[in-house]
C-alpha atoms as a PDB file:
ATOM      1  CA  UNK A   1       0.000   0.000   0.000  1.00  0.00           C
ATOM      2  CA  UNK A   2       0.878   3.651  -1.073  1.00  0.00           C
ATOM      3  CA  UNK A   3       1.904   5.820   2.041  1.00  0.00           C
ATOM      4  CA  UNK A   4       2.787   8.951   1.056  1.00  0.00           C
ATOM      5  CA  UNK A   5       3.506  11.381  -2.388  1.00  0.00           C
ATOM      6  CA  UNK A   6       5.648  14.317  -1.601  1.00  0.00           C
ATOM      7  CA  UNK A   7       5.997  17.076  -4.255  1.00  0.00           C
ATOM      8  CA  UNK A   8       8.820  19.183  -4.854  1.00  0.00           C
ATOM      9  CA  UNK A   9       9.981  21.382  -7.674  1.00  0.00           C
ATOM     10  CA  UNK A  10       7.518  19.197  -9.928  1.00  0.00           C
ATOM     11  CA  UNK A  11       8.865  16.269  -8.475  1.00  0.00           C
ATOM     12  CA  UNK A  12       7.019  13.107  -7.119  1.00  0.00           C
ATOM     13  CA  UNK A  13       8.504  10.376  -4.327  1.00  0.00           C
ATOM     14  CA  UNK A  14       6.121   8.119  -3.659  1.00  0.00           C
ATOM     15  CA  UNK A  15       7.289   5.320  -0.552  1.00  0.00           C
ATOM     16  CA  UNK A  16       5.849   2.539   0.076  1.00  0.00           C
ATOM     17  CA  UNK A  17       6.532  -0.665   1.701  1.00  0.00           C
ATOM     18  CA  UNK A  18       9.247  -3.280   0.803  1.00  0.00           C
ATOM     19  CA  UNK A  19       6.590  -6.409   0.901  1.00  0.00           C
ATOM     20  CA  UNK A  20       4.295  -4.859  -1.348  1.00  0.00           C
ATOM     21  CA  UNK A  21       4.195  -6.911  -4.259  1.00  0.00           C
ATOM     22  CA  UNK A  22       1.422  -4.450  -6.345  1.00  0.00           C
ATOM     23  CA  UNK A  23       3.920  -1.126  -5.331  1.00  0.00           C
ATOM     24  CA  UNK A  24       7.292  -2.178  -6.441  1.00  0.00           C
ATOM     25  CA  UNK A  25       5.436  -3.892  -9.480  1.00  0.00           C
ATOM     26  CA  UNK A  26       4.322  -0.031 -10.863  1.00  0.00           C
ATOM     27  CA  UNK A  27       6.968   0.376 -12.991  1.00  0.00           C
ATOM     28  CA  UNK A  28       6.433  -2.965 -14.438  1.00  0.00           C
ATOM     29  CA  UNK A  29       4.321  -1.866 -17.471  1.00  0.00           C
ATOM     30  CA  UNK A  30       3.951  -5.475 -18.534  1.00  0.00           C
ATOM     31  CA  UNK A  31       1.735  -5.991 -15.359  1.00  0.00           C
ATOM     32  CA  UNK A  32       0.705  -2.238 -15.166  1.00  0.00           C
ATOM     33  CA  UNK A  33       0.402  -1.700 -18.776  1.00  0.00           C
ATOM     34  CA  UNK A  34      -2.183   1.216 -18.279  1.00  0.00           C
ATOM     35  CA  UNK A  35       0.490   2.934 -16.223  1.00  0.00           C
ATOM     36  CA  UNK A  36       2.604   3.200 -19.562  1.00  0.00           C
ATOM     37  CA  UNK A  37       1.644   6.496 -20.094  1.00  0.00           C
ATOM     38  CA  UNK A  38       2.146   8.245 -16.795  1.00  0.00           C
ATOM     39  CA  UNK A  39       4.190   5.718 -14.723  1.00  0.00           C
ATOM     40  CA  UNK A  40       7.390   7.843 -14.975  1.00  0.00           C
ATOM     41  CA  UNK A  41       6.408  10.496 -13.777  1.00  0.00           C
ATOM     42  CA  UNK A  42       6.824   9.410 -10.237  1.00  0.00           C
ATOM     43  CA  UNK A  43       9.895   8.518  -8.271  1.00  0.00           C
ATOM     44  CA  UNK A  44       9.208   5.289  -6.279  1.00  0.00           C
ATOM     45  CA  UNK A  45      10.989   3.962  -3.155  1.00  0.00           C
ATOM     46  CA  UNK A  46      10.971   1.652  -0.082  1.00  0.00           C
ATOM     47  CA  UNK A  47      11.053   2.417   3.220  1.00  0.00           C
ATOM     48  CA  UNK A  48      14.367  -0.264   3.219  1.00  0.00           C
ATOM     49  CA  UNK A  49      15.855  -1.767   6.340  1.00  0.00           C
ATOM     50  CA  UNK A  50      19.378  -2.692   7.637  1.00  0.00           C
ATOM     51  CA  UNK A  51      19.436  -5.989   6.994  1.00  0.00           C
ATOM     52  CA  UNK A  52      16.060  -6.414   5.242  1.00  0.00           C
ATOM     53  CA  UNK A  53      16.009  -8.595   1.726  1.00  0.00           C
ATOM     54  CA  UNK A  54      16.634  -6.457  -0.968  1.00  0.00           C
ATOM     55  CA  UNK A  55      16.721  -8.956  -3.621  1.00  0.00           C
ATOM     56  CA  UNK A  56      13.409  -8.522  -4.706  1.00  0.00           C
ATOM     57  CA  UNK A  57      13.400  -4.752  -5.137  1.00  0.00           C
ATOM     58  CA  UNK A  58      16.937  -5.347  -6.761  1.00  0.00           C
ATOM     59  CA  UNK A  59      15.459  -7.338  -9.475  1.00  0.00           C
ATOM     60  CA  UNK A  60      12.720  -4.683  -9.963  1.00  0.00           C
ATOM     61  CA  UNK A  61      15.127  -1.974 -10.200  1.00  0.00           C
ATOM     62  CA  UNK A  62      17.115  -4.407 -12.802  1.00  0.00           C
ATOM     63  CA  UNK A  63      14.312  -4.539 -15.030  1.00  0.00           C
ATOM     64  CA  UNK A  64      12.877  -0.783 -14.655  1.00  0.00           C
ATOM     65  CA  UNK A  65      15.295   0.905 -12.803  1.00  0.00           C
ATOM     66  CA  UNK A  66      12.701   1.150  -9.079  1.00  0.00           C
ATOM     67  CA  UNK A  67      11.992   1.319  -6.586  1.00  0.00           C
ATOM     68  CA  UNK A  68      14.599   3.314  -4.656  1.00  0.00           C
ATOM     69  CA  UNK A  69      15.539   2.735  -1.164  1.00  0.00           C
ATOM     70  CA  UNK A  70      14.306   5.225   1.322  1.00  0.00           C
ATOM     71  CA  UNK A  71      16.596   4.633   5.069  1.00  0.00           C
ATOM     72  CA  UNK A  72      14.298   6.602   7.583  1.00  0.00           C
ATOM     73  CA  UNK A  73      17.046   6.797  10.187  1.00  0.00           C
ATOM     74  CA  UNK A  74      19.652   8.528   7.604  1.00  0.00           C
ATOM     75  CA  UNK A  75      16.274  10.841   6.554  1.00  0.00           C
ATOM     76  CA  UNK A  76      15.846  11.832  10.053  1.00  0.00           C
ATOM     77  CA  UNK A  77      19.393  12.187  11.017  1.00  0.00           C
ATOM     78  CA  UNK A  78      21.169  13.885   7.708  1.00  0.00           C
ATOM     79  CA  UNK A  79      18.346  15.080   5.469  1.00  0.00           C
ATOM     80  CA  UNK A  80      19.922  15.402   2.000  1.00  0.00           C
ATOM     81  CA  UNK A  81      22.569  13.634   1.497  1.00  0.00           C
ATOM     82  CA  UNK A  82      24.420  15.266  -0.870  1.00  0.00           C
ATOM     83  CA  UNK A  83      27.591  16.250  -0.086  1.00  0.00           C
ATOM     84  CA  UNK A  84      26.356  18.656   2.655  1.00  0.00           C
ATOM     85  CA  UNK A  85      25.471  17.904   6.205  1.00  0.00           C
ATOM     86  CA  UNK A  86      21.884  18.888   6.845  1.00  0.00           C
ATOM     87  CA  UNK A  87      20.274  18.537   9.753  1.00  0.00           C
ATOM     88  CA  UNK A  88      16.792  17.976   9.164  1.00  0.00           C
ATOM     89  CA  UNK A  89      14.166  19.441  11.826  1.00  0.00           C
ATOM     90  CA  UNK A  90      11.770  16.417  12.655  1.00  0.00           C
ATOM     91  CA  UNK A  91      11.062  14.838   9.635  1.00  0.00           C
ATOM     92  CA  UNK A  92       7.640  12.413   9.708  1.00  0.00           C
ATOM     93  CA  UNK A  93       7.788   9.115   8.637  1.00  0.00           C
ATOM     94  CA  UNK A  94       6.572   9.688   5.559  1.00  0.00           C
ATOM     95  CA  UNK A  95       8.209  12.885   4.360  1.00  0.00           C
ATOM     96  CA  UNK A  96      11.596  13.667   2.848  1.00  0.00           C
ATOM     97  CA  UNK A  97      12.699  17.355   2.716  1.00  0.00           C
ATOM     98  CA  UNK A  98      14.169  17.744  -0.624  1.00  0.00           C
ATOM     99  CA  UNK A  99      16.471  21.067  -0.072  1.00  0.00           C
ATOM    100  CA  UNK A 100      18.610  23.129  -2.776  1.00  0.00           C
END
């Protein structure tokens, strides 16, 4: 199940979670063929886990390049990681802050 879209700058992240079978299939337009024509316009990740199985979002992202993985704790701690530290300020669950 879906848990969250955040927008930024025209961008879409949508996260959902790793056992979701119907989410990380979206971007399988063989599946989801009448997603063809809008499918990429969102950015897809997992909520991922240390230690979790990634294999099966690793063959996913093989095939169609998603989902991404989403690590909550680095969210929380670093914000963007990008080559500069940011400290995010509380950051929900379900929310990444996307700074420039």
């Amino acid at each position: 199940m879906l848990n969250a879209f955040v927008y930024f700058d025209f961008e879409e992240i949508a996260f959902g979670e790793p056992d979701d079978e119907e989410y990380i299939d979206l971007k399988n337009y063989e599946k989801n063929p009448e997603r063809a024509a809008y499918g990429w316009t969102s950015n897809n990740s997992i909520y991922a886990r240390l230690g979790m199985d990634y294999e099966p979002a690793c063959d996913r992202i093989r095939s169609n390049g998603e989902p991404g993985f989403a690590w909550l704790d680095n969210m929380r701690s670093f914000g963007r990681m990008n080559g500069r530290y940011f400290k995010a300020n509380a950051v929900p669950q379900n929310v990444v802050c996307n700074y420039r």
